[in-house]
PDB file of N, CA and C in Angstrom:
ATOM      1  N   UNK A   1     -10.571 -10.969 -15.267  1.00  0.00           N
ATOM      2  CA  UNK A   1      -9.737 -10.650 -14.137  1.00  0.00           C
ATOM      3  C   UNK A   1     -10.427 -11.161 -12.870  1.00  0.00           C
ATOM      4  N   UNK A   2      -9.661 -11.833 -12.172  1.00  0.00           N
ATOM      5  CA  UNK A   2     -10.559 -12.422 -11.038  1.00  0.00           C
ATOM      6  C   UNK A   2      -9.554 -11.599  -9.713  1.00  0.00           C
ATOM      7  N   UNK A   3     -10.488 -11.476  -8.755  1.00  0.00           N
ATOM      8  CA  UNK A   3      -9.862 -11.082  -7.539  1.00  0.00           C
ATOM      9  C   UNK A   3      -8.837 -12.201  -6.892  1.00  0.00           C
ATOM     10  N   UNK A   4      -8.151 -11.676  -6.470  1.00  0.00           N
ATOM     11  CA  UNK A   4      -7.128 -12.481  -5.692  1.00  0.00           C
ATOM     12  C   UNK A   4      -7.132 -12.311  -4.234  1.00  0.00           C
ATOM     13  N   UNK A   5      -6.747 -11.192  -3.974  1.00  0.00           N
ATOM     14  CA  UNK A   5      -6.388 -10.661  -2.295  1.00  0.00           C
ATOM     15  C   UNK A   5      -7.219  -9.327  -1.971  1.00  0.00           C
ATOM     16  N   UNK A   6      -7.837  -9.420  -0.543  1.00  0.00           N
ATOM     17  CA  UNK A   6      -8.453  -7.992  -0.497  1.00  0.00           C
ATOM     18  C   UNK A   6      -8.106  -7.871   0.779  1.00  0.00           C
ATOM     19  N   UNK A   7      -7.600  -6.585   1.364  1.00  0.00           N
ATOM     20  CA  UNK A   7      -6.651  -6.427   2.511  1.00  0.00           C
ATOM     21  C   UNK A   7      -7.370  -5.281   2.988  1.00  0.00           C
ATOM     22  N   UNK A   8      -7.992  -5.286   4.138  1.00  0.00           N
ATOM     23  CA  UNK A   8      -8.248  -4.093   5.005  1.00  0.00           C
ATOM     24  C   UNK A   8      -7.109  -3.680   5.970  1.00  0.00           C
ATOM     25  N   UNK A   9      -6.896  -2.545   6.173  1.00  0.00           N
ATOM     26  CA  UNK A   9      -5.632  -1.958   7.006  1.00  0.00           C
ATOM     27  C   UNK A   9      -6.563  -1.186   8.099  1.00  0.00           C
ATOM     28  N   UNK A  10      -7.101  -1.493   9.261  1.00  0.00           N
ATOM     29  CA  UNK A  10      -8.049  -0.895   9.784  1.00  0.00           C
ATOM     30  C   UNK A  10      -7.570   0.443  11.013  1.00  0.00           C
ATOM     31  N   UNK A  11      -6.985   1.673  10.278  1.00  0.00           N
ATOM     32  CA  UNK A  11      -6.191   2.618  10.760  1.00  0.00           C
ATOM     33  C   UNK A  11      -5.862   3.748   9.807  1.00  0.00           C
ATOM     34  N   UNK A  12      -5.680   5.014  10.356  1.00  0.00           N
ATOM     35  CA  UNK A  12      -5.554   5.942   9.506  1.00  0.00           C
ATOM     36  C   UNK A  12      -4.348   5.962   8.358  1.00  0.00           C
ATOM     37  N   UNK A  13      -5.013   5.750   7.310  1.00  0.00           N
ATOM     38  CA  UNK A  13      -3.921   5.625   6.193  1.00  0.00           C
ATOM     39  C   UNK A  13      -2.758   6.838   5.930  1.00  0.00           C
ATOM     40  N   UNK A  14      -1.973   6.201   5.763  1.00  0.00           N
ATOM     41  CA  UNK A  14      -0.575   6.878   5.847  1.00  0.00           C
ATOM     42  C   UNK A  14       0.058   6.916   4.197  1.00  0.00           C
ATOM     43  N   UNK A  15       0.309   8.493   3.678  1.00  0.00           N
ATOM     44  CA  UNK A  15       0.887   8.367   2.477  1.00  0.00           C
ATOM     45  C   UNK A  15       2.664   7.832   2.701  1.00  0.00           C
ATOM     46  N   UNK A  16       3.162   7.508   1.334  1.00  0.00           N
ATOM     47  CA  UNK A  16       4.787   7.493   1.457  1.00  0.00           C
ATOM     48  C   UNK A  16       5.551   8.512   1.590  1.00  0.00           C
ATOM     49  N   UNK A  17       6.360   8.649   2.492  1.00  0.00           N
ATOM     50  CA  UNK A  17       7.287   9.364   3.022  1.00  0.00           C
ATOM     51  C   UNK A  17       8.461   9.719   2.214  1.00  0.00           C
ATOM     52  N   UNK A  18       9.027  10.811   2.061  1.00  0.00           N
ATOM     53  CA  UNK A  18       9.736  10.959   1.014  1.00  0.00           C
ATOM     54  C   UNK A  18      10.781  10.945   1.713  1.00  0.00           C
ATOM     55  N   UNK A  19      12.160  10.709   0.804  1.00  0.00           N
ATOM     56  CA  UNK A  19      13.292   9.707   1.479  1.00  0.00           C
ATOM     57  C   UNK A  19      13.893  10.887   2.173  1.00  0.00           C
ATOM     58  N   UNK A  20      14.531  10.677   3.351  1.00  0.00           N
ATOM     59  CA  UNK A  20      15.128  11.825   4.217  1.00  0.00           C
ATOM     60  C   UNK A  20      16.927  11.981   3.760  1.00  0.00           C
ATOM     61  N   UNK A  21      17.476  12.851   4.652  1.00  0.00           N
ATOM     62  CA  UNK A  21      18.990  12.744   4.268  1.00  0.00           C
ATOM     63  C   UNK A  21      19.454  12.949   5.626  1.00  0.00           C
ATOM     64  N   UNK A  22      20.040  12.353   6.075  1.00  0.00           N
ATOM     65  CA  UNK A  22      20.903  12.220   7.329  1.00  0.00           C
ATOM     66  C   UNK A  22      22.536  12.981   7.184  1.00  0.00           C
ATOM     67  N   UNK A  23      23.318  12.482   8.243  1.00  0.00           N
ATOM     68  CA  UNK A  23      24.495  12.847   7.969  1.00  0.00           C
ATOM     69  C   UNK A  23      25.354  12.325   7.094  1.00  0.00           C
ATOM     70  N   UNK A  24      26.215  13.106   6.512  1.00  0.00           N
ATOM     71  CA  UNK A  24      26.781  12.500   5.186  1.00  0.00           C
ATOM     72  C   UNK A  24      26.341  12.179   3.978  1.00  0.00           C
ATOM     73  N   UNK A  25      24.866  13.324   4.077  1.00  0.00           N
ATOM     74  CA  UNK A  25      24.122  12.510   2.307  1.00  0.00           C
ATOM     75  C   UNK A  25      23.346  11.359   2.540  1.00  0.00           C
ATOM     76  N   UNK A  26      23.646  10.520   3.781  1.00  0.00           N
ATOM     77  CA  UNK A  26      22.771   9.226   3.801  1.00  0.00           C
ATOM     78  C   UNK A  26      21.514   9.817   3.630  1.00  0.00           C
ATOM     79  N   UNK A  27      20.386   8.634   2.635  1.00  0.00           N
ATOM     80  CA  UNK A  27      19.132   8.769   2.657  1.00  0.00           C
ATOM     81  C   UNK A  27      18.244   7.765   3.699  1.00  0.00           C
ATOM     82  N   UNK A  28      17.459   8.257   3.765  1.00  0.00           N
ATOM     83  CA  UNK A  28      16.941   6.619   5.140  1.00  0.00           C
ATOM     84  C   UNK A  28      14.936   7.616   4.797  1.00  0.00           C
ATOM     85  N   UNK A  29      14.211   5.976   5.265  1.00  0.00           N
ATOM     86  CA  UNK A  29      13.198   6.220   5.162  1.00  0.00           C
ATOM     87  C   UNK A  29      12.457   6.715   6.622  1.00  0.00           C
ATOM     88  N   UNK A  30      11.530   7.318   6.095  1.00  0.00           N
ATOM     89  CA  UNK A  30      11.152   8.256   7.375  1.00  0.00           C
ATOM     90  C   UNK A  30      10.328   6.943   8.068  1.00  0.00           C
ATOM     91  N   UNK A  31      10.299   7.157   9.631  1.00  0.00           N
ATOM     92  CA  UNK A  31       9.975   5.868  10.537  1.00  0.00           C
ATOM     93  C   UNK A  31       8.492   5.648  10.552  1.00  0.00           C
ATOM     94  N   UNK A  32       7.384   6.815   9.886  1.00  0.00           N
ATOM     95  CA  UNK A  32       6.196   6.885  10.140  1.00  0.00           C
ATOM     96  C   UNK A  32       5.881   5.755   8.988  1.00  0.00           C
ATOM     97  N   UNK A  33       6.918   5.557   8.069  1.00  0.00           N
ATOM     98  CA  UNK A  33       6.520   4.965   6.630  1.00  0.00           C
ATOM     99  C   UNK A  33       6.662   3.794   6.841  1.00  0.00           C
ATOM    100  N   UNK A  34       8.250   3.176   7.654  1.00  0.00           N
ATOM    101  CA  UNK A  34       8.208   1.879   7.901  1.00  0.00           C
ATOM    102  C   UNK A  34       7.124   1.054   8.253  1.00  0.00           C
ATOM    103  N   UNK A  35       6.452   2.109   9.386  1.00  0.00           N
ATOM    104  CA  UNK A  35       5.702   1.269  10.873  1.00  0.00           C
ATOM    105  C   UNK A  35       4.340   1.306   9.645  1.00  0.00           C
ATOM    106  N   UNK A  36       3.767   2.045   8.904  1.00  0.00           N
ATOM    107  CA  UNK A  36       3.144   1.341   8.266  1.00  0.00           C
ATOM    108  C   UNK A  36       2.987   0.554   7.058  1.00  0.00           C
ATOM    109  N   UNK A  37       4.431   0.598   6.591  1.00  0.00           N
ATOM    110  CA  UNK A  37       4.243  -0.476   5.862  1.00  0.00           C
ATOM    111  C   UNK A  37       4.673  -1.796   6.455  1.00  0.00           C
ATOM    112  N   UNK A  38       4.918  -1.926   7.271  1.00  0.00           N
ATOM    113  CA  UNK A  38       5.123  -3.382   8.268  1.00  0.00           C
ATOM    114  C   UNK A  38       4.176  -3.707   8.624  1.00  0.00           C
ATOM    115  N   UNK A  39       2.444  -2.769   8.829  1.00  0.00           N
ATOM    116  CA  UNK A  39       1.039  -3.037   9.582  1.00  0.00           C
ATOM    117  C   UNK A  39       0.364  -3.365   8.398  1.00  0.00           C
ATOM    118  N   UNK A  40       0.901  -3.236   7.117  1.00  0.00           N
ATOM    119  CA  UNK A  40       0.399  -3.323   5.539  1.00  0.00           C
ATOM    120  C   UNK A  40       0.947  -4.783   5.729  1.00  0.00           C
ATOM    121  N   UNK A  41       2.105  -4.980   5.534  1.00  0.00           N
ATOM    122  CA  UNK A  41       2.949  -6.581   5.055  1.00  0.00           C
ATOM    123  C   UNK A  41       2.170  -7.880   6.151  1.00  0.00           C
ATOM    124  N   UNK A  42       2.238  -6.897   7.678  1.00  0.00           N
ATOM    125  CA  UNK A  42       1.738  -8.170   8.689  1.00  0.00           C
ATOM    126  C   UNK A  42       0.295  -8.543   8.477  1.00  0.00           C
ATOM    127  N   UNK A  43      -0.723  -7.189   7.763  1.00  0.00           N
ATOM    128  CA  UNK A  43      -1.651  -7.511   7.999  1.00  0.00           C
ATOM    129  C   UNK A  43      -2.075  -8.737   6.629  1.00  0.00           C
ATOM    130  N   UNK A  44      -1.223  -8.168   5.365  1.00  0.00           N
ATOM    131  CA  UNK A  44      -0.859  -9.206   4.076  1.00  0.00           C
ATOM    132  C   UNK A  44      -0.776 -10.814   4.808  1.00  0.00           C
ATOM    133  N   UNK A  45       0.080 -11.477   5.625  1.00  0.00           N
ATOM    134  CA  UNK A  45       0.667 -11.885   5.730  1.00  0.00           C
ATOM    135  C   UNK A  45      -0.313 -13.169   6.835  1.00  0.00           C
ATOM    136  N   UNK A  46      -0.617 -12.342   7.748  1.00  0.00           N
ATOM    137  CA  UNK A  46      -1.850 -13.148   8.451  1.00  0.00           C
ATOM    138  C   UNK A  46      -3.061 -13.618   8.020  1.00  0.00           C
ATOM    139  N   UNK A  47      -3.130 -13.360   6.470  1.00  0.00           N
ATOM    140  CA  UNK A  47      -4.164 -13.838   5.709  1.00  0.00           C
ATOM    141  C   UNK A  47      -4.150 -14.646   4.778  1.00  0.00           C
ATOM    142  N   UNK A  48      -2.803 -14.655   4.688  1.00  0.00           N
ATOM    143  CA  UNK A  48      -2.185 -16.133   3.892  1.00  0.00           C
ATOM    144  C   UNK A  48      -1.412 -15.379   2.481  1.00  0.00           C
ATOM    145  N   UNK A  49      -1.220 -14.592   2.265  1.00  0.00           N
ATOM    146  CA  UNK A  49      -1.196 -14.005   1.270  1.00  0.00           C
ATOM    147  C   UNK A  49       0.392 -14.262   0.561  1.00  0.00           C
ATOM    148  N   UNK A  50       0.225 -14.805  -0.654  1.00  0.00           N
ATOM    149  CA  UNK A  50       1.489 -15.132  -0.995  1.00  0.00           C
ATOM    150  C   UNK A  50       1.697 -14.766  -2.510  1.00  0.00           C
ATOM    151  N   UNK A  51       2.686 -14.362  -3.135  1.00  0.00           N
ATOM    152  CA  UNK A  51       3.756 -14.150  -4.622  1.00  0.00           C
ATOM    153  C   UNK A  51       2.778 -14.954  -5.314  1.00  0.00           C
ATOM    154  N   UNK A  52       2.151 -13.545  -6.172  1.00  0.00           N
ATOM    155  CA  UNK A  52       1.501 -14.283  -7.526  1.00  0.00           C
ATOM    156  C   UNK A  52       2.803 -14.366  -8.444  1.00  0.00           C
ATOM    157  N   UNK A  53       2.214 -14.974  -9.310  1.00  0.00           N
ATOM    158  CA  UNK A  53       3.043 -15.597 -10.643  1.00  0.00           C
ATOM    159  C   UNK A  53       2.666 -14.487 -11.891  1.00  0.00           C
ATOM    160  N   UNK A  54       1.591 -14.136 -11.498  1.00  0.00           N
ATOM    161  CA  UNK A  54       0.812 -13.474 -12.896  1.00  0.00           C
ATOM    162  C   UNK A  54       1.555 -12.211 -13.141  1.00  0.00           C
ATOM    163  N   UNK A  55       1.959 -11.965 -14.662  1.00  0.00           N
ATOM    164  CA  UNK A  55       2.309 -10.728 -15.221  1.00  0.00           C
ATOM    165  C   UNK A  55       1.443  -9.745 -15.563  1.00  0.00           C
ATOM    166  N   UNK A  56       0.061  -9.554 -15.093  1.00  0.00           N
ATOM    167  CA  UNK A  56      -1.005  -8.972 -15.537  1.00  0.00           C
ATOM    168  C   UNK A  56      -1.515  -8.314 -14.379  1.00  0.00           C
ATOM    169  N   UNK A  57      -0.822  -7.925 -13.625  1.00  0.00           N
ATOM    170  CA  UNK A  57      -2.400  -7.976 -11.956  1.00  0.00           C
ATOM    171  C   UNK A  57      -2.527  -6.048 -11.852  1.00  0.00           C
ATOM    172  N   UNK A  58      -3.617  -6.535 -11.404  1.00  0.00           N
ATOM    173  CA  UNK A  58      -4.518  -5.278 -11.334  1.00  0.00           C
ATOM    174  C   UNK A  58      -4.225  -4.716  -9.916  1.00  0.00           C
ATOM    175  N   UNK A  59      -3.921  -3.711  -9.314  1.00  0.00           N
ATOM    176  CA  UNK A  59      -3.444  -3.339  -7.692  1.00  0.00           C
ATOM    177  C   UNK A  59      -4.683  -2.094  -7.749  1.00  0.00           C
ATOM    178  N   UNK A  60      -5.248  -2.059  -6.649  1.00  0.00           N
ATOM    179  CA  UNK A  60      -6.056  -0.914  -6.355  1.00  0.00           C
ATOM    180  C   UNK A  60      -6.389  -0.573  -4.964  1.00  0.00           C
ATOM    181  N   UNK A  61      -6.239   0.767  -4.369  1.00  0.00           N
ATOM    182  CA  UNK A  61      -6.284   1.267  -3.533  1.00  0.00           C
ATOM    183  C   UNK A  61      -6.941   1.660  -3.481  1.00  0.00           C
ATOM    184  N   UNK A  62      -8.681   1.490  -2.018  1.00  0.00           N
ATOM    185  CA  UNK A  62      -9.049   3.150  -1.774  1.00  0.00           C
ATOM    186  C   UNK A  62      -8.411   2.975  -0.259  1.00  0.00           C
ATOM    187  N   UNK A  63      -8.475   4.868  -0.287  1.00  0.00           N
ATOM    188  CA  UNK A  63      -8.099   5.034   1.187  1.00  0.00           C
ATOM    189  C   UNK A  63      -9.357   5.989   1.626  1.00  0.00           C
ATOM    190  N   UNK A  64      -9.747   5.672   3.155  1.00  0.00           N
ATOM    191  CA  UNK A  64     -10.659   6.256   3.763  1.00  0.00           C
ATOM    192  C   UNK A  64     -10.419   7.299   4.807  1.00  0.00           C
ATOM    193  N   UNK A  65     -11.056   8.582   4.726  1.00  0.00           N
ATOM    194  CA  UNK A  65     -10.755   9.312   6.018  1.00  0.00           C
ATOM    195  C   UNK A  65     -11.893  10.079   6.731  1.00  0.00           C
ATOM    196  N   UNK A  66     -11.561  10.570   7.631  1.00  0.00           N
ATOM    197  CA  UNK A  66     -12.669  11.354   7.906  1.00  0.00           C
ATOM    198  C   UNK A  66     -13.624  12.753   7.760  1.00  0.00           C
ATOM    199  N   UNK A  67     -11.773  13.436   7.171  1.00  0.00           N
ATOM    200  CA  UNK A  67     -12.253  14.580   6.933  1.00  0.00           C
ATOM    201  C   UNK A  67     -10.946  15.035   6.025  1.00  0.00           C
ATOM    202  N   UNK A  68     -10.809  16.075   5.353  1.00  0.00           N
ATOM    203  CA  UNK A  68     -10.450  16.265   3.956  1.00  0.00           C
ATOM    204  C   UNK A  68      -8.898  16.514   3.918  1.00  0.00           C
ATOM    205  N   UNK A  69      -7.920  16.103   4.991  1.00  0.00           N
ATOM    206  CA  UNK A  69      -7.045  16.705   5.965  1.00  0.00           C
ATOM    207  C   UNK A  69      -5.928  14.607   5.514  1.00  0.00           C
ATOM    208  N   UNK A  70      -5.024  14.775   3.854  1.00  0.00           N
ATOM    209  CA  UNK A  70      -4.700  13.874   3.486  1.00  0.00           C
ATOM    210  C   UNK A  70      -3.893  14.357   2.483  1.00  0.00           C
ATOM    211  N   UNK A  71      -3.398  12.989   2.138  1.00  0.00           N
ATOM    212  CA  UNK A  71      -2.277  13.393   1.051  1.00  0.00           C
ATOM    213  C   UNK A  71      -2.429  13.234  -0.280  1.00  0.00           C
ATOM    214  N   UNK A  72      -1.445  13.172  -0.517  1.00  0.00           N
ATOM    215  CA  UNK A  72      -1.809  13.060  -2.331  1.00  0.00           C
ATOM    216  C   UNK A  72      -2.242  11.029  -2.672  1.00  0.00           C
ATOM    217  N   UNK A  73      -3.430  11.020  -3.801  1.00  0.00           N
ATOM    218  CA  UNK A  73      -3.672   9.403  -3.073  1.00  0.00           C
ATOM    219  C   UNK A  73      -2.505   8.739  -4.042  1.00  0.00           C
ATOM    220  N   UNK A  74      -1.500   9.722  -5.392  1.00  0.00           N
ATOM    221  CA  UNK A  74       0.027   8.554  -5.383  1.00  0.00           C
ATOM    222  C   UNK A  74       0.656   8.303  -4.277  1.00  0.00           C
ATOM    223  N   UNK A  75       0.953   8.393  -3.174  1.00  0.00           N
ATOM    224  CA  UNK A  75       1.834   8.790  -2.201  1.00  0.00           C
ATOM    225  C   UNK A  75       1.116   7.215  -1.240  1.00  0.00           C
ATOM    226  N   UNK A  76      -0.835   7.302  -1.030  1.00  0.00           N
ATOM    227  CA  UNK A  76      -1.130   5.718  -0.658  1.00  0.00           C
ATOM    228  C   UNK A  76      -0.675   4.536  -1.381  1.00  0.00           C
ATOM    229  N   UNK A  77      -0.969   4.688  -2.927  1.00  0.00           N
ATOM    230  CA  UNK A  77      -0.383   3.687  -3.410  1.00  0.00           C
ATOM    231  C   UNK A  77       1.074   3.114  -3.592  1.00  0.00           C
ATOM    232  N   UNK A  78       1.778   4.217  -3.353  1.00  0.00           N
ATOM    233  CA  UNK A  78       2.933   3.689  -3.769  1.00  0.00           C
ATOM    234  C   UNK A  78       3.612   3.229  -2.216  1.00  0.00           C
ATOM    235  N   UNK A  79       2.874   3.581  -1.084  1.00  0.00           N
ATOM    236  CA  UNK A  79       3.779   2.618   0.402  1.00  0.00           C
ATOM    237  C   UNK A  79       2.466   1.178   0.188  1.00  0.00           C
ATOM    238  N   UNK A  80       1.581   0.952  -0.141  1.00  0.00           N
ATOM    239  CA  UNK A  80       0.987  -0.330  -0.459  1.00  0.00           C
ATOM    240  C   UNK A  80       1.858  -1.405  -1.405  1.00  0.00           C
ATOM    241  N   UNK A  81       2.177  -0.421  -2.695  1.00  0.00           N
ATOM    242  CA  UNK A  81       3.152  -1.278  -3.141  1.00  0.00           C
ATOM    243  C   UNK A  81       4.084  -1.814  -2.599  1.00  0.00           C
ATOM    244  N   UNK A  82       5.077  -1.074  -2.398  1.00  0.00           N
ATOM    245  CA  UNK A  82       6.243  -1.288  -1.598  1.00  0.00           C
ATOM    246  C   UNK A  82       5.935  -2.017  -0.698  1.00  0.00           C
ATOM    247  N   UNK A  83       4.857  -2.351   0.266  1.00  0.00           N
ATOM    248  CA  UNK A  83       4.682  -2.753   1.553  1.00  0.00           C
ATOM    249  C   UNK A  83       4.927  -4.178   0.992  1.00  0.00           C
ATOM    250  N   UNK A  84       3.580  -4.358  -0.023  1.00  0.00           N
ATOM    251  CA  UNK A  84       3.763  -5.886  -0.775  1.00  0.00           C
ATOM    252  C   UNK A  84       4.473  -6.651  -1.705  1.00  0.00           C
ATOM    253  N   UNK A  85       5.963  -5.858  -1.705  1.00  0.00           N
ATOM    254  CA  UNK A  85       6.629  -6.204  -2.894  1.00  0.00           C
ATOM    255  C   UNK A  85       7.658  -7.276  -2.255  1.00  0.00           C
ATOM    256  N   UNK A  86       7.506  -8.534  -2.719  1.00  0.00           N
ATOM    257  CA  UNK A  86       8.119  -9.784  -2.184  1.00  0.00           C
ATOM    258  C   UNK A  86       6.920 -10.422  -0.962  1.00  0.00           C
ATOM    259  N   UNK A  87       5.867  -9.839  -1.091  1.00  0.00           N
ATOM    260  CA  UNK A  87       4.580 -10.785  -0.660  1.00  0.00           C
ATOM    261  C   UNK A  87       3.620 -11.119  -1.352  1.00  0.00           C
ATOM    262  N   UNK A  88       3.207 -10.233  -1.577  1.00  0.00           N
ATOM    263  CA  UNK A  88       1.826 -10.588  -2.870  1.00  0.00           C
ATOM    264  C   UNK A  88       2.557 -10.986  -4.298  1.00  0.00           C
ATOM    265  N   UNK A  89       3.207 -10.152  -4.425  1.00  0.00           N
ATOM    266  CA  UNK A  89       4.177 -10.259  -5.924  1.00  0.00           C
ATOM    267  C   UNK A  89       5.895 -10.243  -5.420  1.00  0.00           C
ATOM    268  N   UNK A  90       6.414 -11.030  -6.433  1.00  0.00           N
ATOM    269  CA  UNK A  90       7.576 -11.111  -6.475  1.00  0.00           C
ATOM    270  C   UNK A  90       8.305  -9.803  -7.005  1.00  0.00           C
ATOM    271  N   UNK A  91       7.811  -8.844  -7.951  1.00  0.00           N
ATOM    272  CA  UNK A  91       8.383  -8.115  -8.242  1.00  0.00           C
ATOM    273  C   UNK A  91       7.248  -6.603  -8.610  1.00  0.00           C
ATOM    274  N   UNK A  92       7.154  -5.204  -8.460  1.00  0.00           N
ATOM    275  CA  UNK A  92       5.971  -4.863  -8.682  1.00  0.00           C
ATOM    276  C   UNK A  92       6.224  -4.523 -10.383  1.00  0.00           C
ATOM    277  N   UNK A  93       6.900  -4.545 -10.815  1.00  0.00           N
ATOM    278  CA  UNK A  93       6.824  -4.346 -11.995  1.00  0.00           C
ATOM    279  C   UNK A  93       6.059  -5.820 -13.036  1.00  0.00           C
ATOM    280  N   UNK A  94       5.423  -6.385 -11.908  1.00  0.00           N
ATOM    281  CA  UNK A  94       4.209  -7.344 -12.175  1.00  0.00           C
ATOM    282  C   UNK A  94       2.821  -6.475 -12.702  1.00  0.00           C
ATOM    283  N   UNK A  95       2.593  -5.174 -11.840  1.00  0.00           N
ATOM    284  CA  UNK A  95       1.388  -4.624 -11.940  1.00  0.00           C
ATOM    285  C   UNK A  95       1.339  -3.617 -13.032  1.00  0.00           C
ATOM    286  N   UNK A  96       0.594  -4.221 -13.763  1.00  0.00           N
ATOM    287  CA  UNK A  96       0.300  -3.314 -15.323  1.00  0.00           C
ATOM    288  C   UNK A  96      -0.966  -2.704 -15.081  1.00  0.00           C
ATOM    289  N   UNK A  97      -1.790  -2.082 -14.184  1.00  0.00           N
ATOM    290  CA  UNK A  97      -3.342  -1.778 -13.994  1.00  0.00           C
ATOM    291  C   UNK A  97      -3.127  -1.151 -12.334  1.00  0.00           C
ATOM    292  N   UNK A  98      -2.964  -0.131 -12.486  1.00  0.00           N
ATOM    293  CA  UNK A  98      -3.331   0.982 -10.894  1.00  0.00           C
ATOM    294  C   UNK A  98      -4.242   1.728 -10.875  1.00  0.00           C
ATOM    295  N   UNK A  99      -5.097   1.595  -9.628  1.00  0.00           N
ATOM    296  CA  UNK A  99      -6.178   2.327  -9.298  1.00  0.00           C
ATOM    297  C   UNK A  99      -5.772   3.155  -7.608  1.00  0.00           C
ATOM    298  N   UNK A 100      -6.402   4.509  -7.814  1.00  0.00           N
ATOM    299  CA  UNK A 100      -6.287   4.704  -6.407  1.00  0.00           C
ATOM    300  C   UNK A 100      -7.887   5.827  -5.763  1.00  0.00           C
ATOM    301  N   UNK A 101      -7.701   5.714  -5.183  1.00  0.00           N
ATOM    302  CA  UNK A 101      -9.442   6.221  -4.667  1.00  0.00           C
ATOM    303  C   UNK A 101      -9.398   6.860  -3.323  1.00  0.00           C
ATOM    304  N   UNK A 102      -9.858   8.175  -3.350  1.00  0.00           N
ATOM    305  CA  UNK A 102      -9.766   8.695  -2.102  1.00  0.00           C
ATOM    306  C   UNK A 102     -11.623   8.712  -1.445  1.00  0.00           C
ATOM    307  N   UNK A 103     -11.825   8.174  -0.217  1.00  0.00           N
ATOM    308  CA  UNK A 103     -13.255   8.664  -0.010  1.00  0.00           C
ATOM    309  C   UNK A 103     -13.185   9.057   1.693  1.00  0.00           C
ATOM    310  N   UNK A 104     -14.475   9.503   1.647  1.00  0.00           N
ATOM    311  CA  UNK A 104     -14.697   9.969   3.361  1.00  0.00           C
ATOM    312  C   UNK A 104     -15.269   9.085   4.094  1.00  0.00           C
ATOM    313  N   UNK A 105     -15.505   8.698   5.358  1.00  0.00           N
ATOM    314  CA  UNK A 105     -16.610   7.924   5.744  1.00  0.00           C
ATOM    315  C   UNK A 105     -15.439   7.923   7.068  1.00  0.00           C
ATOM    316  N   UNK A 106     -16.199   7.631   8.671  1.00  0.00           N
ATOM    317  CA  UNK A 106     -16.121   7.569  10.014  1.00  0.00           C
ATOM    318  C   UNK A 106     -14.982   7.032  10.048  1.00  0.00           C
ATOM    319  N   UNK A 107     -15.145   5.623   9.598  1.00  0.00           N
ATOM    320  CA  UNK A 107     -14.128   4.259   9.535  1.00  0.00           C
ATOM    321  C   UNK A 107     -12.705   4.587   8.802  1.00  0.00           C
ATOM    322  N   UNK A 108     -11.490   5.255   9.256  1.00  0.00           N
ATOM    323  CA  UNK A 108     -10.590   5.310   8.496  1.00  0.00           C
ATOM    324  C   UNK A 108      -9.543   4.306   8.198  1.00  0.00           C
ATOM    325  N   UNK A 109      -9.692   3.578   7.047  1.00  0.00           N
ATOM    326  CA  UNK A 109      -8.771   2.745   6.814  1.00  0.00           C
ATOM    327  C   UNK A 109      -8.249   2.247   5.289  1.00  0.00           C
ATOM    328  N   UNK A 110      -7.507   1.537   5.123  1.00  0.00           N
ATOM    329  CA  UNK A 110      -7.046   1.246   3.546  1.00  0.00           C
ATOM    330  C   UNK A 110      -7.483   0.113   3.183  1.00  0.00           C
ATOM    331  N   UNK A 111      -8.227  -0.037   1.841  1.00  0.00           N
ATOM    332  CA  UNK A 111      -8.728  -1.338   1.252  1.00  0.00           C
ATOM    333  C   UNK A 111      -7.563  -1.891   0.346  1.00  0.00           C
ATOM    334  N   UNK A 112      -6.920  -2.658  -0.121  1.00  0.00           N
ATOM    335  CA  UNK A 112      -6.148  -3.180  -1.099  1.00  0.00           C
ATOM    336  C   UNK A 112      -6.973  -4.018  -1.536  1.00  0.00           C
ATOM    337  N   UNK A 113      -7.001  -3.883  -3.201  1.00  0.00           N
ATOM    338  CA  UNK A 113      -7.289  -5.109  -4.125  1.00  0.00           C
ATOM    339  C   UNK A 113      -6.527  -5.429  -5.062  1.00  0.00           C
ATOM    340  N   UNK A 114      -6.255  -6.918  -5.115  1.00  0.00           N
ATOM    341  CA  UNK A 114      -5.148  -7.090  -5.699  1.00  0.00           C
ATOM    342  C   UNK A 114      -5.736  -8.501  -6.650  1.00  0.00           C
ATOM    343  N   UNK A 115      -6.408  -8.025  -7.418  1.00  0.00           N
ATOM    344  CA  UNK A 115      -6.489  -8.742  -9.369  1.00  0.00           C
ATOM    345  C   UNK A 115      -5.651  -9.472 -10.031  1.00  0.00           C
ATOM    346  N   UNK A 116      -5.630 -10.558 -10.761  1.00  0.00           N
ATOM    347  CA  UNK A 116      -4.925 -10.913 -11.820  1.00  0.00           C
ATOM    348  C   UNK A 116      -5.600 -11.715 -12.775  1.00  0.00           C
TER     349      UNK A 116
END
């Protein structure tokens, strides 16, 4: 397995937002989720990062914080996915291998590694 992409998100990591309901039953995604998965895709994106081919890839998350005051770490991985789905990969049902990692340290931010 060789590395492919490694993505620092240098900001307090944000879990996924669970889908809201508006008027009429509409569902819509909560706005805290967009804005970071758009700081996930742009930061993808300014690094050249483009649609593997590979049916095998390995996705792994840690997320960093400062103090113990976070979410559940499915909730990081799954707005990383989403963030990169139609950038890194064409489809995520590409990724057969998830990792996710919660640690502490000053610097709060999200590492992505992305294997194939």
């Amino acid at each position: 397995m060789t590395e492919i992409y490694r993505l620092t998100i240098p900001s307090r990591p944000r879990p996924k937002g669970r889908p809201r309901f508006g008027r009429g039953g509409r569902a819509y995604t909560p706005a805290d989720t967009l804005k970071y998965e758009k700081l996930i895709r742009e930061t993808a994106e300014a690094v050249g990062v483009t649609p593997l081919e590979s049916n095998d890839i390995h996705f792994a998350v840690n997320v960093y914080f400062r103090n113990k005051t976070h979410g559940d770490v499915d909730n990081y991985v799954k707005i990383a996915q989403d963030a990169l789905n139609k950038v890194a990969y064409n489809d995520d049902k590409q990724i057969k291998h998830i990792e996710g990692h919660l640690y502490y340290d000053v610097d709060e931010r999200m590492e992505i590694v992305i294997s194939a």
